[in-house]
C-alpha atoms as a PDB file:
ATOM      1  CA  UNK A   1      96.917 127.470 215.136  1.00  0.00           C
ATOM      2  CA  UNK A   2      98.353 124.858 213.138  1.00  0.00           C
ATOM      3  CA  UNK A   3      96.261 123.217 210.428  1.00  0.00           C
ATOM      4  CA  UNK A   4      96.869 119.423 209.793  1.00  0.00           C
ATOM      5  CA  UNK A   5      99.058 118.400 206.787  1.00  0.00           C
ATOM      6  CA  UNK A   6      96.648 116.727 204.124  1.00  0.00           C
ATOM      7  CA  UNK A   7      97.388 113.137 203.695  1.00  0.00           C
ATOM      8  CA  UNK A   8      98.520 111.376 199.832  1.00  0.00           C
ATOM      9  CA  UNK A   9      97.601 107.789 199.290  1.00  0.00           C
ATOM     10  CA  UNK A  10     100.609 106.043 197.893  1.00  0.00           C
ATOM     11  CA  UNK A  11      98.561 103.301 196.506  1.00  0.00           C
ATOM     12  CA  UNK A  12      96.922 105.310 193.378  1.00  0.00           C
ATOM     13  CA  UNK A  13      97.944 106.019 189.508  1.00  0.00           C
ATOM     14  CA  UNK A  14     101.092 108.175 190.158  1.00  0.00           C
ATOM     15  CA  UNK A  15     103.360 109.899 188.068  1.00  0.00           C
ATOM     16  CA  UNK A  16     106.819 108.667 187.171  1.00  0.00           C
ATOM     17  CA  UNK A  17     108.829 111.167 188.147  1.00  0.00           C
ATOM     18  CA  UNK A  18     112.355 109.408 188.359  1.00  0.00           C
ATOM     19  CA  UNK A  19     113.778 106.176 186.860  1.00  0.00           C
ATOM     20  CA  UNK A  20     116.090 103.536 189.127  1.00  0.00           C
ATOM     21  CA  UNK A  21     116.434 101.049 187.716  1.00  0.00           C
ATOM     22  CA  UNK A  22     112.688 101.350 186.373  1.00  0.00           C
ATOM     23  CA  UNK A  23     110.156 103.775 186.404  1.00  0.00           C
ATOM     24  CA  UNK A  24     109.464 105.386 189.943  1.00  0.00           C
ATOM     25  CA  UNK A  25     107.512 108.540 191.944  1.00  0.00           C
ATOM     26  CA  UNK A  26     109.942 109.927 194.224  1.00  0.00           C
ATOM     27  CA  UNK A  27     109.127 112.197 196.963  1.00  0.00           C
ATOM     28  CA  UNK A  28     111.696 113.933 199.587  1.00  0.00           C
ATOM     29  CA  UNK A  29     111.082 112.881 202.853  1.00  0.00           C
ATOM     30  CA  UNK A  30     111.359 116.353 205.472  1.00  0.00           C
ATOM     31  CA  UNK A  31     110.417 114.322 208.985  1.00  0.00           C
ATOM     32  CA  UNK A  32     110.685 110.645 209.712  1.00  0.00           C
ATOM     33  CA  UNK A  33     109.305 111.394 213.071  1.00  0.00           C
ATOM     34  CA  UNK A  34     106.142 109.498 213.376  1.00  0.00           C
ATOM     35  CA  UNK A  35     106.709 106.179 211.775  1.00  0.00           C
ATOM     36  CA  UNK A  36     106.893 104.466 215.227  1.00  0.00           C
ATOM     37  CA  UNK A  37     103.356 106.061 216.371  1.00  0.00           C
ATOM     38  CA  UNK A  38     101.380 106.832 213.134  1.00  0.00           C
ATOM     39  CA  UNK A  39     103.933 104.493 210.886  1.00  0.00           C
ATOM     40  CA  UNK A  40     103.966 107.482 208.221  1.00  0.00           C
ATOM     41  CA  UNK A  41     106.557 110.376 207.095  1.00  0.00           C
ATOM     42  CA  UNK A  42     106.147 113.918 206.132  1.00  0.00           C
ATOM     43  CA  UNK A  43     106.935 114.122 202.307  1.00  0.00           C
ATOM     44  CA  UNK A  44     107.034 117.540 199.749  1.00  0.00           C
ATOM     45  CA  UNK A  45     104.246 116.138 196.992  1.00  0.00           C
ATOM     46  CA  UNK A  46     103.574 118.974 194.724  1.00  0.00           C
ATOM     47  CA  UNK A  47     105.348 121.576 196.453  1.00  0.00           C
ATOM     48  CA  UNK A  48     103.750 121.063 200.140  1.00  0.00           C
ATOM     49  CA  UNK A  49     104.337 119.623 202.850  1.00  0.00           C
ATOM     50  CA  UNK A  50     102.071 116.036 202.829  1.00  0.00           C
ATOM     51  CA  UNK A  51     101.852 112.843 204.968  1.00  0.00           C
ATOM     52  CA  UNK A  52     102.537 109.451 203.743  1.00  0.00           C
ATOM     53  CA  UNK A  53     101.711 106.106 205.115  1.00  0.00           C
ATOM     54  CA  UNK A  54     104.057 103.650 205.217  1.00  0.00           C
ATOM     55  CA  UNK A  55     103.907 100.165 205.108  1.00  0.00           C
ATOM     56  CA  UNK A  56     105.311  98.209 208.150  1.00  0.00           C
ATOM     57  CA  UNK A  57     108.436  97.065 206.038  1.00  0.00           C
ATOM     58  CA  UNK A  58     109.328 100.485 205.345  1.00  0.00           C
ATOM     59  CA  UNK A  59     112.576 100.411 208.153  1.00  0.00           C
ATOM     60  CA  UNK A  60     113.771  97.108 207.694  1.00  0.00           C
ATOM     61  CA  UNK A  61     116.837  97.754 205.626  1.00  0.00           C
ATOM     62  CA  UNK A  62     117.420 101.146 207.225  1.00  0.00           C
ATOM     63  CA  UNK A  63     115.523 103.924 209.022  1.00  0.00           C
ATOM     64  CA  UNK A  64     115.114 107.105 206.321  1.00  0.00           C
ATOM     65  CA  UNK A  65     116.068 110.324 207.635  1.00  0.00           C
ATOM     66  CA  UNK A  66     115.304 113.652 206.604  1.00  0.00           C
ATOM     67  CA  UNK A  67     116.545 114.768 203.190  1.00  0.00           C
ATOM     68  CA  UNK A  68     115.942 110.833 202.146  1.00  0.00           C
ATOM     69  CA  UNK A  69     113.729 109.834 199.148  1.00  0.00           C
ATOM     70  CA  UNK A  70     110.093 107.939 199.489  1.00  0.00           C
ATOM     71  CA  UNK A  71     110.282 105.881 196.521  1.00  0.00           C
ATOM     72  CA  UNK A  72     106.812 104.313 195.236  1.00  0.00           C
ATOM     73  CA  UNK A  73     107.064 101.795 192.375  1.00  0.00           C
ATOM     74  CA  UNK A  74     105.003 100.727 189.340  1.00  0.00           C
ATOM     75  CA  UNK A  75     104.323  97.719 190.947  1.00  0.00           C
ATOM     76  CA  UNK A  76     102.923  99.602 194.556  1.00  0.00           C
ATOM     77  CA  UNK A  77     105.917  98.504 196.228  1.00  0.00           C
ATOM     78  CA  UNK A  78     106.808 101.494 198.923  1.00  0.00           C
ATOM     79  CA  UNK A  79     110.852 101.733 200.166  1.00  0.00           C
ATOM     80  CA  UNK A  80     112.844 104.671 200.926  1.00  0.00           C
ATOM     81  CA  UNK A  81     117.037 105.641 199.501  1.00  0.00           C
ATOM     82  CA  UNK A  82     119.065 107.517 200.839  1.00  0.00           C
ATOM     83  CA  UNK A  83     119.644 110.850 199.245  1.00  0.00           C
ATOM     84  CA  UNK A  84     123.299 110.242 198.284  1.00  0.00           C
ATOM     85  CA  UNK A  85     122.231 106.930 196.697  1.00  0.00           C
ATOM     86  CA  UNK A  86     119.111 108.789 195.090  1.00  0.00           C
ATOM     87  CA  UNK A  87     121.075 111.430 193.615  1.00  0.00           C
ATOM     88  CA  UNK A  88     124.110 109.145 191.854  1.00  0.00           C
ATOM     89  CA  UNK A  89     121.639 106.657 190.470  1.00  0.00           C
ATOM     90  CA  UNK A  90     118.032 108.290 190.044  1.00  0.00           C
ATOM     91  CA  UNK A  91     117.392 110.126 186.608  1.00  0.00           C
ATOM     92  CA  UNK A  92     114.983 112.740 186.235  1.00  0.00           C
ATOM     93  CA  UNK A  93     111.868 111.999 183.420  1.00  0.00           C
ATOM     94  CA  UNK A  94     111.591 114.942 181.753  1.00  0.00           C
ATOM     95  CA  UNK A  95     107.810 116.069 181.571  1.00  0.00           C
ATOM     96  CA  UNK A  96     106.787 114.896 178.038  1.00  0.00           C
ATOM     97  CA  UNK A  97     108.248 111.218 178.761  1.00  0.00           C
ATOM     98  CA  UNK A  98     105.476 111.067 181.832  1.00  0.00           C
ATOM     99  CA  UNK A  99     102.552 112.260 179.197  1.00  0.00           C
ATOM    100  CA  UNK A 100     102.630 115.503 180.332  1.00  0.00           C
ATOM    101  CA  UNK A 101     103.968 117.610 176.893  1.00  0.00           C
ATOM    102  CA  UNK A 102     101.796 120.891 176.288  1.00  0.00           C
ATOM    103  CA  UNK A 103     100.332 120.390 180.033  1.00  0.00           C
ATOM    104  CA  UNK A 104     101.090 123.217 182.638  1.00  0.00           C
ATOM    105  CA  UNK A 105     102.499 122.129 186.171  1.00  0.00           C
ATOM    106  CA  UNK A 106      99.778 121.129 188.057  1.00  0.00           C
ATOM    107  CA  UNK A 107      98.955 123.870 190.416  1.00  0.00           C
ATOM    108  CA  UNK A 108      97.122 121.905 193.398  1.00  0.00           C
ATOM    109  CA  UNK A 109      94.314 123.282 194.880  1.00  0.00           C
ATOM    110  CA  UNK A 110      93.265 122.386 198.205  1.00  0.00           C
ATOM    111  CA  UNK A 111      89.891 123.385 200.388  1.00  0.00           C
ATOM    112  CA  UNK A 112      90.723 125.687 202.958  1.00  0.00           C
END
């Protein structure tokens, strides 16, 4: 049996993970299948597979595929890039710049 994927709220105190222009959290998108019926896409957050709801919005420029980026700004603001795009203009923030220097990677630990 399958269990359910655990859902992430997009809406909380993230961590910049990327800049574009300014500081982002950028998670790969792995299915795009449900936005019509549950208008949310299967993203990798902390090295597992994780839902994320999207705001209606979210396909009006273009509709995010597989191997695409979920892009949440400082500001809230929710959009998606394609991975080409992502990977010519997004830069990495190395761990210390986010306030993480001396920290391990977070190891998440889910009930279950």
């Amino acid at each position: 049996m399958n269990e359910p994927l655990r859902t992430i709220t997009l809406d909380g105190l993230l961590p910049t993970t990327h800049v574009i222009q300014q500081r982002v959290t950028a998670f790969r998108i792995v299915a795009a299948d449900e936005i019509d019926t549950h208008r949310r896409v299967t993203i990798i957050a902390n090295g597992e597979p994780a839902h994320a709801a999207v705001p209606r919005h979210f396909c009006n420029a273009s509709t995010p595929v597989a191997g695409d980026w979920l892009i949440v700004a400082l500001d809230g603001a929710v959009s998606h890039v394609r991975d080409d795009v992502f990977r010519s203009e997004a830069t990495p923030v190395p761990r210390a710049a986010a306030g993480c220097s001396g920290l391990p990677p977070r190891v998440p630990r889910f009930p279950g």
